[in-house]
N, C-alpha and C. Protein backbone atom coordinates (compact mmCIF):
# COMPACT_ATOMS: atom_id res chain seq x y z
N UNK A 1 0.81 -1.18 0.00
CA UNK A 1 0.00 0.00 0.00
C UNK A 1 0.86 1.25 0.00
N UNK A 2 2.08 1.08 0.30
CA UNK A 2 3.14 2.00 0.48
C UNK A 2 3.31 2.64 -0.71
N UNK A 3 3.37 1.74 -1.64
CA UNK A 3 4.50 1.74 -2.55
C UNK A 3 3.29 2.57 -3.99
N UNK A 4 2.30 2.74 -3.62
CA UNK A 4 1.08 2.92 -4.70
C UNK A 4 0.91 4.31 -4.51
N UNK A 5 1.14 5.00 -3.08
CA UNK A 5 0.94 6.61 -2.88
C UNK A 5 2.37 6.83 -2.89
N UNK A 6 3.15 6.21 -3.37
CA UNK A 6 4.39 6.60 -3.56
C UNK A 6 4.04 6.99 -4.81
N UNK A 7 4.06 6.49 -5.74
CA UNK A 7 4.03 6.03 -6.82
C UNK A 7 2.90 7.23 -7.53
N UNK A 8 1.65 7.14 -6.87
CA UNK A 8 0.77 8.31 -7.03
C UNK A 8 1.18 10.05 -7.01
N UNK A 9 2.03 10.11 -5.78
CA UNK A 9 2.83 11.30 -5.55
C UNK A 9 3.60 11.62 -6.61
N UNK A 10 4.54 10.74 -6.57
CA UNK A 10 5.50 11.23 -7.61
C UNK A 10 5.23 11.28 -9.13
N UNK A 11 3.51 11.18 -9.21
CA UNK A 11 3.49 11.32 -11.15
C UNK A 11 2.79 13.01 -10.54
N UNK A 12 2.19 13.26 -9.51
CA UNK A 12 1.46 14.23 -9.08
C UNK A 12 2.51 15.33 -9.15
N UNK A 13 3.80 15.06 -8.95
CA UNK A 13 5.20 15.63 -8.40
C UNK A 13 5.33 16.51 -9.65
N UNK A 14 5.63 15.32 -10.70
CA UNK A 14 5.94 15.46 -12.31
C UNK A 14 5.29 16.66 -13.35
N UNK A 15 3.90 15.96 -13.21
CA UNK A 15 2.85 16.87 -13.75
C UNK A 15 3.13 18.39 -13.31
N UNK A 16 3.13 18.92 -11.25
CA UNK A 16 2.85 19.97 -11.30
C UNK A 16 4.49 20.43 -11.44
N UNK A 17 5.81 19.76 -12.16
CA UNK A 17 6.76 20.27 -12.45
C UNK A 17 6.45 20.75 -14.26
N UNK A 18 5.55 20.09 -14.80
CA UNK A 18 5.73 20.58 -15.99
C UNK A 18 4.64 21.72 -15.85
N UNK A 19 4.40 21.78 -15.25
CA UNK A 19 2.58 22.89 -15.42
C UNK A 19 3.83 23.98 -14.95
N UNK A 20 4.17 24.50 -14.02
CA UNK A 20 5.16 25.46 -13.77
C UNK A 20 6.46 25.63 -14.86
N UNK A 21 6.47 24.97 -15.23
CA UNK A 21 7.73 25.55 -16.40
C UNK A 21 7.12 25.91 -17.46
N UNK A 22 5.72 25.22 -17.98
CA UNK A 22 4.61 25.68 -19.08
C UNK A 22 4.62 27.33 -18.55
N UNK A 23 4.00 27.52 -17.30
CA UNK A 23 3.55 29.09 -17.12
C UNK A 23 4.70 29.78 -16.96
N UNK A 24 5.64 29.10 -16.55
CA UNK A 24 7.00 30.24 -16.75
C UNK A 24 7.45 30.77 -17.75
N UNK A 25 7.31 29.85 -19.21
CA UNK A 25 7.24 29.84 -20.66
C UNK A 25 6.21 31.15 -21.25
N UNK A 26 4.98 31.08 -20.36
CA UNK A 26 4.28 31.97 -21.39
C UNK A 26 4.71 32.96 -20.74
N UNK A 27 4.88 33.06 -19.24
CA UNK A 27 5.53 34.69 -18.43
C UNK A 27 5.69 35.33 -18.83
N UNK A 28 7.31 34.52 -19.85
CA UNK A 28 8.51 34.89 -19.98
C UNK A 28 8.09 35.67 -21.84
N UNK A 29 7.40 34.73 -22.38
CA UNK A 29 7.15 35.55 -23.77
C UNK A 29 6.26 36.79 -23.33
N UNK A 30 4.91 36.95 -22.61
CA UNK A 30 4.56 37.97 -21.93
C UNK A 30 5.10 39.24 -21.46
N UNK A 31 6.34 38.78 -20.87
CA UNK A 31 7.38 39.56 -20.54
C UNK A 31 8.31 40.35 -21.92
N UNK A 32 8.77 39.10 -22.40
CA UNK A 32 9.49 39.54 -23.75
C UNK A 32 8.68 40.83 -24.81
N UNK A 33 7.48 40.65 -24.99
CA UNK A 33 6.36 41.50 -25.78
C UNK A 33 6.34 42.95 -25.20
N UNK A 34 6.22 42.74 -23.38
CA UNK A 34 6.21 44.33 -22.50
C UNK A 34 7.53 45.65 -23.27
N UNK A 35 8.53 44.38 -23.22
CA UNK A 35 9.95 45.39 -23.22
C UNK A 35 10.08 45.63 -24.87
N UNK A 36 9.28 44.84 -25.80
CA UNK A 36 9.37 45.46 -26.97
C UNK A 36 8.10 46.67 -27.00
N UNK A 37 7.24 46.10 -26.31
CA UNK A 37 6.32 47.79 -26.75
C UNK A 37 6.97 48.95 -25.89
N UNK A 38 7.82 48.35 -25.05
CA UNK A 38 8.20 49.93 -24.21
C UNK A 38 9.19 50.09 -24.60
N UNK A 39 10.20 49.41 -25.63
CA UNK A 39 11.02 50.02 -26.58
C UNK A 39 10.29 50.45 -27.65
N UNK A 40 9.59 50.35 -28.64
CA UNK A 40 8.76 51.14 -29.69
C UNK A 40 8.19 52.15 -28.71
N UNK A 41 8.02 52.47 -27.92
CA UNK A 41 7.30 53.57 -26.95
C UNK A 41 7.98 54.44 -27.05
N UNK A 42 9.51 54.48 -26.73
CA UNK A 42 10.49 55.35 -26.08
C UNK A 42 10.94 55.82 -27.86
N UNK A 43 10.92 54.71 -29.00
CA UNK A 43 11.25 55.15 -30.29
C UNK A 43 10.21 56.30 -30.59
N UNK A 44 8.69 55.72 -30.38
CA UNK A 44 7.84 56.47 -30.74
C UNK A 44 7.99 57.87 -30.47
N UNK A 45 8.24 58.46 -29.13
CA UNK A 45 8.70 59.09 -28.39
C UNK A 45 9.39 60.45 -28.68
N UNK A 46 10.78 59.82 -29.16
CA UNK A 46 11.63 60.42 -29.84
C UNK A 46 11.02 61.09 -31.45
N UNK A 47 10.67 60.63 -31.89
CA UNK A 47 9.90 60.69 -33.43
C UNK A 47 8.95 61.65 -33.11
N UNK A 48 7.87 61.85 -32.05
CA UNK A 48 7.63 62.69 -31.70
C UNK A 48 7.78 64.06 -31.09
N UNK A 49 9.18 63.58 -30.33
CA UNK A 49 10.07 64.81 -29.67
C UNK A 49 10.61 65.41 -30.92
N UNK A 50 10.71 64.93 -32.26
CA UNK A 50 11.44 65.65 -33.38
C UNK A 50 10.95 66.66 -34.14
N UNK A 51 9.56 65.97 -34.14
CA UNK A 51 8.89 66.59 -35.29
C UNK A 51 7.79 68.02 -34.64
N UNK A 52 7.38 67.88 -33.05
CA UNK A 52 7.52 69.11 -32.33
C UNK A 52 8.69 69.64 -32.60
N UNK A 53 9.49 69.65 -32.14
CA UNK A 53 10.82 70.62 -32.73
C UNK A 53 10.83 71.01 -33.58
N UNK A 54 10.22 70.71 -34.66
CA UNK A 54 10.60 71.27 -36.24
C UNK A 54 9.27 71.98 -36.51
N UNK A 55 8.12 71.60 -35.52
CA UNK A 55 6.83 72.76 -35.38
C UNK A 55 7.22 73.66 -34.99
N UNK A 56 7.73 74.07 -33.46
CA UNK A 56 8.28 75.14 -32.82
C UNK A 56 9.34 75.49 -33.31
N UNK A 57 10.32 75.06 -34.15
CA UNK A 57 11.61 75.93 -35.24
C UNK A 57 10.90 76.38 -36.00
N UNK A 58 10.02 76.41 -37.10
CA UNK A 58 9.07 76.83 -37.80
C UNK A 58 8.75 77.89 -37.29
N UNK A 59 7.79 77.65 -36.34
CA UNK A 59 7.13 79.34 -35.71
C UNK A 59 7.71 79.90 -35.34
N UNK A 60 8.99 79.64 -34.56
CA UNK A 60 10.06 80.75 -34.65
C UNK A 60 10.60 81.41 -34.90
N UNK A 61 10.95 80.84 -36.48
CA UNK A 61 11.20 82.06 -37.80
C UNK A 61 10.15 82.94 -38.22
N UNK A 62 8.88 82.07 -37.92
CA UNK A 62 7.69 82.71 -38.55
C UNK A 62 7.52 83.97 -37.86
N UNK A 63 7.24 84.01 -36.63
CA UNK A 63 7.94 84.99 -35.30
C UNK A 63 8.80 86.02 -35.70
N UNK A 64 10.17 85.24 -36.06
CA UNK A 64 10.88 86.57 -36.30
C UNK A 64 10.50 87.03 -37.57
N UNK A 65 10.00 86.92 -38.83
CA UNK A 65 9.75 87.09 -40.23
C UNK A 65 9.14 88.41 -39.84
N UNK A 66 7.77 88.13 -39.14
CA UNK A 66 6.64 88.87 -38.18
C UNK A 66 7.39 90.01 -37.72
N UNK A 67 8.48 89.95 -36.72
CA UNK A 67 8.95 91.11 -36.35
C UNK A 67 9.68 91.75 -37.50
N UNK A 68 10.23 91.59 -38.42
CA UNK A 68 11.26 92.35 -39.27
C UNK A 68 10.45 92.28 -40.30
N UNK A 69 9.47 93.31 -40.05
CA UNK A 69 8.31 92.91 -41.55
C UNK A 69 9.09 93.94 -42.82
N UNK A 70 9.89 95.08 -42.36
CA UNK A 70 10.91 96.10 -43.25
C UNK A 70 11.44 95.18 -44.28
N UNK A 71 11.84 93.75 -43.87
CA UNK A 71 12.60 93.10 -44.59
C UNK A 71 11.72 92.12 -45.36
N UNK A 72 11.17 91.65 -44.93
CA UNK A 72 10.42 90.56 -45.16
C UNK A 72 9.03 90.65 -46.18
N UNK A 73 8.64 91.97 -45.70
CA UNK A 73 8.00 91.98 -46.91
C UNK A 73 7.99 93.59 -47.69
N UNK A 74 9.18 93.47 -47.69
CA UNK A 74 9.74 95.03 -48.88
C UNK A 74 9.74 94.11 -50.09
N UNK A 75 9.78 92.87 -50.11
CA UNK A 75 10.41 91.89 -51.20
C UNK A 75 12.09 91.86 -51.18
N UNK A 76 12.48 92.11 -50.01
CA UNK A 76 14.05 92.21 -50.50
C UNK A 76 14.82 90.93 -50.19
N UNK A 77 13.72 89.49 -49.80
CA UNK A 77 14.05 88.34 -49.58
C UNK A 77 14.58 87.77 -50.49
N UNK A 78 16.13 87.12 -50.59
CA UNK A 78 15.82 85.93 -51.77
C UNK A 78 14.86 85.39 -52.36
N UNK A 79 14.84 84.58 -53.31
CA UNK A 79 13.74 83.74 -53.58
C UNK A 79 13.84 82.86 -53.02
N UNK A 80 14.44 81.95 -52.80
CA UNK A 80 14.96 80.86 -52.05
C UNK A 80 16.55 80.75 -51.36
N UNK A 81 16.37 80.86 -50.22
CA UNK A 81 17.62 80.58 -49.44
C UNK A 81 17.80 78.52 -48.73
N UNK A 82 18.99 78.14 -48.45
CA UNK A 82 18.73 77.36 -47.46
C UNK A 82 19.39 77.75 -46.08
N UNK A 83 19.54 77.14 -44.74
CA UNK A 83 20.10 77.38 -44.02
C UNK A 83 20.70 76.23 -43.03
N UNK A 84 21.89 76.13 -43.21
CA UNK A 84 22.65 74.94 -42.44
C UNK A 84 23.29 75.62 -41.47
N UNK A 85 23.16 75.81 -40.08
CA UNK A 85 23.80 75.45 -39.08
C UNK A 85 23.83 77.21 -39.24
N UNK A 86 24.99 78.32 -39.51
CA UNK A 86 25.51 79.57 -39.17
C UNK A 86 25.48 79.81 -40.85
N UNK A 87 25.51 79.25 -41.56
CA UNK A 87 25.20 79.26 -43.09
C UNK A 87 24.36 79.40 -43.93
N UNK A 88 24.20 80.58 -44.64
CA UNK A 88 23.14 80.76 -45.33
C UNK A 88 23.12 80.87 -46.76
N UNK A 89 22.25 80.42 -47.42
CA UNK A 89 22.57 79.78 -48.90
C UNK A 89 23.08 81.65 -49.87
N UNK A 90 22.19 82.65 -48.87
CA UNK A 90 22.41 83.60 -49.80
C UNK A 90 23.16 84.43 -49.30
N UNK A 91 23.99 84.77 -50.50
CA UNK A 91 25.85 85.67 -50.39
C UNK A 91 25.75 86.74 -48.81
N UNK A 92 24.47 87.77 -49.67
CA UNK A 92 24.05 89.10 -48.78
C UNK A 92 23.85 88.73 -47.56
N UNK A 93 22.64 88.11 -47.23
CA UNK A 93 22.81 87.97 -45.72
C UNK A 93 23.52 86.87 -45.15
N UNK A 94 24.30 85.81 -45.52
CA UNK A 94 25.32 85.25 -45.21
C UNK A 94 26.66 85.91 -44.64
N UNK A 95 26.70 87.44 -45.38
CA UNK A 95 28.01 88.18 -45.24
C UNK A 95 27.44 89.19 -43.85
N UNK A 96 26.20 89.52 -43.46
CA UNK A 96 26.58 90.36 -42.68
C UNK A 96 26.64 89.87 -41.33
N UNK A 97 27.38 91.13 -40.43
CA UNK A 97 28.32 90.30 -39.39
C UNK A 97 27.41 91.06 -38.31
N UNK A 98 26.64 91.84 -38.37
CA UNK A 98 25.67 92.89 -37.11
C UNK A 98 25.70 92.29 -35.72
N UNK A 99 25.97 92.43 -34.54
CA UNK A 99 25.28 91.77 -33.46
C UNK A 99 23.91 92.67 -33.00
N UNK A 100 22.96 91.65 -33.47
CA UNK A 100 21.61 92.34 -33.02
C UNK A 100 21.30 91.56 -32.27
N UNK A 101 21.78 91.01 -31.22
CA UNK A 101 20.89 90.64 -30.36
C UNK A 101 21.28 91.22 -28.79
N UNK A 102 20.32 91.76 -28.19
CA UNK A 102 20.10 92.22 -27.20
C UNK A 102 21.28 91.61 -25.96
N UNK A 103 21.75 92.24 -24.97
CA UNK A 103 22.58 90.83 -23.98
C UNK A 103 22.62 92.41 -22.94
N UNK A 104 23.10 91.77 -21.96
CA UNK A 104 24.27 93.10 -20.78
C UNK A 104 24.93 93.89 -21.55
N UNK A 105 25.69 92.68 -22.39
CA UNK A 105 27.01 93.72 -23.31
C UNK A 105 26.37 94.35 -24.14
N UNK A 106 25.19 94.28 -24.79
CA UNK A 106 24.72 94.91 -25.75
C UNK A 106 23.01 95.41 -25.48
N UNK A 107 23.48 96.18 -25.11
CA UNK A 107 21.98 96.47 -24.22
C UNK A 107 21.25 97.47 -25.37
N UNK A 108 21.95 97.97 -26.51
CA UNK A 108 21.24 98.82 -27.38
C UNK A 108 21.18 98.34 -28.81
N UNK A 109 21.02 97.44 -29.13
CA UNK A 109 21.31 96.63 -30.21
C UNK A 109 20.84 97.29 -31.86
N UNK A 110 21.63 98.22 -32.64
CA UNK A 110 20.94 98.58 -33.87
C UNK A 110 21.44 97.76 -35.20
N UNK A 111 20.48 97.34 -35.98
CA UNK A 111 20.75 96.68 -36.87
C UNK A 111 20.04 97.41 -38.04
N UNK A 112 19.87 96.89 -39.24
CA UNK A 112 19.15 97.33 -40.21
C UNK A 112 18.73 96.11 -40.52
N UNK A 113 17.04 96.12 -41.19
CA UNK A 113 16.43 95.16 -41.41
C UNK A 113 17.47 93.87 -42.33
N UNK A 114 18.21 94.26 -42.95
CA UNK A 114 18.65 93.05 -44.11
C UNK A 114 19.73 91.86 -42.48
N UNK A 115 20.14 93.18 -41.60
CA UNK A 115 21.25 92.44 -40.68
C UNK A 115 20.42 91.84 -39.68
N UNK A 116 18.88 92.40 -39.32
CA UNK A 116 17.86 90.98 -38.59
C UNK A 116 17.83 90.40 -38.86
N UNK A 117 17.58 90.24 -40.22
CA UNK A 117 17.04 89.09 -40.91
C UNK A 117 18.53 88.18 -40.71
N UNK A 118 19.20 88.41 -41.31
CA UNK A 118 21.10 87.53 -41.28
C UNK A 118 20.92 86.96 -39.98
N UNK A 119 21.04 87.65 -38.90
CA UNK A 119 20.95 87.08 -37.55
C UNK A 119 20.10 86.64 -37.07
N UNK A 120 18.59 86.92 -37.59
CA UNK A 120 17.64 85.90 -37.14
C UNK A 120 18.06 84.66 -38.29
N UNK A 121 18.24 84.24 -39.31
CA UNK A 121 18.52 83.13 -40.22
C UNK A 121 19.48 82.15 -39.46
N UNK A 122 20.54 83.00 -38.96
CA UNK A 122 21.48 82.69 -38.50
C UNK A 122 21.47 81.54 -37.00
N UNK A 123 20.88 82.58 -36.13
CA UNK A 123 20.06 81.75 -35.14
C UNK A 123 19.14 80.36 -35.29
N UNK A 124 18.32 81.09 -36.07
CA UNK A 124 17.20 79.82 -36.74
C UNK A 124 18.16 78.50 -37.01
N UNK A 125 18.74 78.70 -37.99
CA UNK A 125 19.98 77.56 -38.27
C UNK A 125 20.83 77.06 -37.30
N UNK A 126 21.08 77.52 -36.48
CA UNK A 126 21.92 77.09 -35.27
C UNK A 126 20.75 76.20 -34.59
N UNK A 127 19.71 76.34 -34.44
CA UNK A 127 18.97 75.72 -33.36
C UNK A 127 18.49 74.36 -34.05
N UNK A 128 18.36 74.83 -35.68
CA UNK A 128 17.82 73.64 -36.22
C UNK A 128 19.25 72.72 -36.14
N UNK A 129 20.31 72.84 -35.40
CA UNK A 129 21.30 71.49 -35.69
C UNK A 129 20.53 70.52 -34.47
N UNK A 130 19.89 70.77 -33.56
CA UNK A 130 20.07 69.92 -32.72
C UNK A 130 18.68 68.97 -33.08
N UNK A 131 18.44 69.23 -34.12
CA UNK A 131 17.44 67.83 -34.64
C UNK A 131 18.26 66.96 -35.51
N UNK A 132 18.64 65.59 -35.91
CA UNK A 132 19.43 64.87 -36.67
C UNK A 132 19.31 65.40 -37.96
N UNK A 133 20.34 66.05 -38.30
CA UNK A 133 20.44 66.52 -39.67
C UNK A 133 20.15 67.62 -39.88
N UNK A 134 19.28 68.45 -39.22
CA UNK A 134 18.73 69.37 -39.44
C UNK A 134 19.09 70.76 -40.08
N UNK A 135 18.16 70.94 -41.06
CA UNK A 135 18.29 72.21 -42.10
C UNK A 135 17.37 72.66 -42.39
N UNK A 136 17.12 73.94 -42.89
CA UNK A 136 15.71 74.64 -43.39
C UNK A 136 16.36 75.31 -44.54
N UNK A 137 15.07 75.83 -45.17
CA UNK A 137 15.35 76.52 -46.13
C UNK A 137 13.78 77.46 -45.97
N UNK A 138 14.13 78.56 -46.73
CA UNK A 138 12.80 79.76 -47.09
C UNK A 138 13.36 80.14 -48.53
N UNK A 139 11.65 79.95 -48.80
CA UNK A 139 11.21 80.68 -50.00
C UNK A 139 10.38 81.52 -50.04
N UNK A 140 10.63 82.70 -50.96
CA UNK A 140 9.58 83.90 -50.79
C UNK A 140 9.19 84.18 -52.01
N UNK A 141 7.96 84.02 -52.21
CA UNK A 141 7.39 84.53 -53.82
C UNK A 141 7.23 86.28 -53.53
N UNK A 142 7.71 87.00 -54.36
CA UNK A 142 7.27 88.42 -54.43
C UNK A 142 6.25 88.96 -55.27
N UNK A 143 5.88 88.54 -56.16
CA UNK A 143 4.48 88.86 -57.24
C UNK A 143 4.32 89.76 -56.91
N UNK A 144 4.02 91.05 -58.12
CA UNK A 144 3.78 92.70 -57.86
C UNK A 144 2.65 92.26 -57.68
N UNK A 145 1.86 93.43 -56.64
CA UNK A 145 0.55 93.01 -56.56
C UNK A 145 -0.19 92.34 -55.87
N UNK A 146 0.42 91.36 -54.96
CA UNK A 146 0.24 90.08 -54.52
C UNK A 146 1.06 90.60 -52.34
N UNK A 147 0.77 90.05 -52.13
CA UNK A 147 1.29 90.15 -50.47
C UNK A 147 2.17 89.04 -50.29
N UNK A 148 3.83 89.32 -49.70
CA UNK A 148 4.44 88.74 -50.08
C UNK A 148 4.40 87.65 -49.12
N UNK A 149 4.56 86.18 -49.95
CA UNK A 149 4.65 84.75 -49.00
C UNK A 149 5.77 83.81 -48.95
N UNK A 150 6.02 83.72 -47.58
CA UNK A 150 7.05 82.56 -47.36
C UNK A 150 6.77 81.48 -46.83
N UNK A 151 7.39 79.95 -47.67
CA UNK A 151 7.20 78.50 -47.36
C UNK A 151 8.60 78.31 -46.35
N UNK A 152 8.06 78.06 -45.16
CA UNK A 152 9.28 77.54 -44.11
C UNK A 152 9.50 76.31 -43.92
N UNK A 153 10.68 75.74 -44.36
CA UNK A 153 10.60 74.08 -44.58
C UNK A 153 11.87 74.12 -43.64
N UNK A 154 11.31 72.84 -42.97
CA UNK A 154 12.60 72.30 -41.56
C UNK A 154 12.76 71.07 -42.33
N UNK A 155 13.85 70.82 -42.37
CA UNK A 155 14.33 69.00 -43.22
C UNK A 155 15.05 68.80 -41.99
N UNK A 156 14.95 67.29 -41.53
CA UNK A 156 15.69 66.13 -39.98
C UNK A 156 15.63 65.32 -41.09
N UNK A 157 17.06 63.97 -40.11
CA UNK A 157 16.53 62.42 -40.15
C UNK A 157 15.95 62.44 -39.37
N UNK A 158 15.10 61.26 -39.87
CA UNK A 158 14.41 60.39 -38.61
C UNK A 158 14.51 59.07 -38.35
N UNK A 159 14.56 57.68 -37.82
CA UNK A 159 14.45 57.10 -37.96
C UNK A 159 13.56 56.09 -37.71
N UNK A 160 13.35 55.05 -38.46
CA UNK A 160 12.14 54.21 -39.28
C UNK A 160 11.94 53.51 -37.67
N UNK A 161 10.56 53.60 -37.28
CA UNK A 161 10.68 52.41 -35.62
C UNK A 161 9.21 51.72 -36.47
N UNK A 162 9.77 50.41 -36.33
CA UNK A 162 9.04 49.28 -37.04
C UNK A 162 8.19 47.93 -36.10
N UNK A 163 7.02 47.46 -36.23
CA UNK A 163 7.00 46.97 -35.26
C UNK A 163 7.90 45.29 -35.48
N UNK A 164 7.88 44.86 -36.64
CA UNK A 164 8.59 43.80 -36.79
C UNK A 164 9.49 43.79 -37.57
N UNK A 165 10.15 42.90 -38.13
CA UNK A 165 11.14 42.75 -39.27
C UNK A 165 10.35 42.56 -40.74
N UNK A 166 9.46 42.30 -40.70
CA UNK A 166 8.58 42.93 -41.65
C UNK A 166 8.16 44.02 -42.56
N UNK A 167 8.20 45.30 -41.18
CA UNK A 167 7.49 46.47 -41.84
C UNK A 167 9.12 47.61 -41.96
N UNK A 168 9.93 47.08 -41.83
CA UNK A 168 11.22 47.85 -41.73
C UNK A 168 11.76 47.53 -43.27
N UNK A 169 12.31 48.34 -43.74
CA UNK A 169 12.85 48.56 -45.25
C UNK A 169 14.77 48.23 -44.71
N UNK A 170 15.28 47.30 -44.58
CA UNK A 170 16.60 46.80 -43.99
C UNK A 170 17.07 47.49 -44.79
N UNK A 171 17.26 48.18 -46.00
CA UNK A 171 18.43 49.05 -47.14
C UNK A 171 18.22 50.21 -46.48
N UNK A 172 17.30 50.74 -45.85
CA UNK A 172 17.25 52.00 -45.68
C UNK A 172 16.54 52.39 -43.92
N UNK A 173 17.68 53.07 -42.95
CA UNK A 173 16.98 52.63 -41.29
C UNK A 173 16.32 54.47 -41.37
N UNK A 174 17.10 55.40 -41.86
CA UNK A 174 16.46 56.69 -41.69
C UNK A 174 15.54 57.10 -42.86
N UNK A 175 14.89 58.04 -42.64
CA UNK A 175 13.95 58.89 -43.78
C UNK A 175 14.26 60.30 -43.35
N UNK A 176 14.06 61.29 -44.45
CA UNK A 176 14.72 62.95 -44.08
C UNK A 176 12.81 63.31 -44.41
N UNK A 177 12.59 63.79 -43.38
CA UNK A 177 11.21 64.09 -42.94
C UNK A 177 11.43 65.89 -43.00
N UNK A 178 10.29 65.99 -43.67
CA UNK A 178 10.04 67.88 -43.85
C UNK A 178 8.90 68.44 -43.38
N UNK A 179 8.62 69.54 -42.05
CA UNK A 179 7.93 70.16 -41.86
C UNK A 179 7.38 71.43 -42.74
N UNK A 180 6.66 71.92 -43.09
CA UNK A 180 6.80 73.11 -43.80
C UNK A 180 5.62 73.81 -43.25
N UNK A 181 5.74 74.99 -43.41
CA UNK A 181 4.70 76.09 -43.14
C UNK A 181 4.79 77.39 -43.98
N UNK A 182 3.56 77.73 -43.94
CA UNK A 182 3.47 79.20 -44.91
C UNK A 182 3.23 80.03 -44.15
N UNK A 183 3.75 81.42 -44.75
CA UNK A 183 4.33 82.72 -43.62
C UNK A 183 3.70 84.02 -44.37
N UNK A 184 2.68 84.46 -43.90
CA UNK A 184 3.00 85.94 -44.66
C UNK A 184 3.27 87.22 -43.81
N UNK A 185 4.34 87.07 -43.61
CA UNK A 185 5.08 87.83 -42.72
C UNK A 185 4.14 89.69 -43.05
């Protein structure tokens, strides 16, 4: 009689050893699934933290366009400039050197509209580095007749957050994503 609840126990033993490694199994994929959506979360995230940025760089220029309307809409804009970093695609306001911006040291700041504009471009471009890649460009149509309009385009990388190996393009992990906005300063 011994030997039969022995015998009973130990398949009882067995069974609830495999039932616990079964549920540890699904835990563990359970688990595995959490830390991929809260990595696509934190990607998502970022992708979002970018492309705000390139809303609020946008209105910023739009902002300053707004304040230096002498310049902006005399028509004395390029037609198209770009702007990388302290660099500006066009000669004129690329060359001027004005400090217009306000500080302690410069508590009276005079510029002439063409040297706002340089130093607001200038600025603008500096801020757009801290998005991956980041560059803008403005275009200004002048049409006699017409009220003059500017397209404000912010260009970043970004990169592709995929949910599987599936929906990801493996030749290619970034895309150069463009905000744009229209200005009539």
């Amino acid at each position: 009689m011994n030997l039969s609840i022995s015998r009973h126990t130990r398949a009882r033993a067995g069974v609830a050893l495999i039932e616990v490694m079964i549920s540890l199994l699904i835990v563990s994929v359970g688990l595995l699934g959490i830390a991929k959506m809260h990595a696509l979360a934190i990607g998502n995230t970022q992708v979002a933290g970018s492309r705000a940025l390139a809303s609020i760089y946008a209105a910023s220029l739009s902002s300053a366009m707004h304040a230096n309307r002498a310049y902006w809409q005399a028509g004395l804009a390029p037609a198209s400039t770009t702007v990388v970093g302290t660099t500006i695609g066009d000669a004129t306001l690329n060359g001027q050197t004005a400090n217009c911006i306000y500080s302690s040291a410069n508590t009276s700041p005079s510029c002439t509209p063409v040297q706002m504009a340089s130093a607001d471009l200038k600025t603008w471009g500096q801020s757009l580095l801290q998005l991956p890649g980041g560059n803008g460009l403005v275009a200004c149509s002048t049409t006699v007749g017409l009220p003059v309009t500017c397209t404000v385009k912010v260009s970043w990388n970004e990169k592709y957050v995929g949910l599987n190996t599936g929906t990801l393009n493996s030749s290619q992990q970034t895309a150069t994503k463009t905000f744009i906005a229209l200005v009539e300063p």
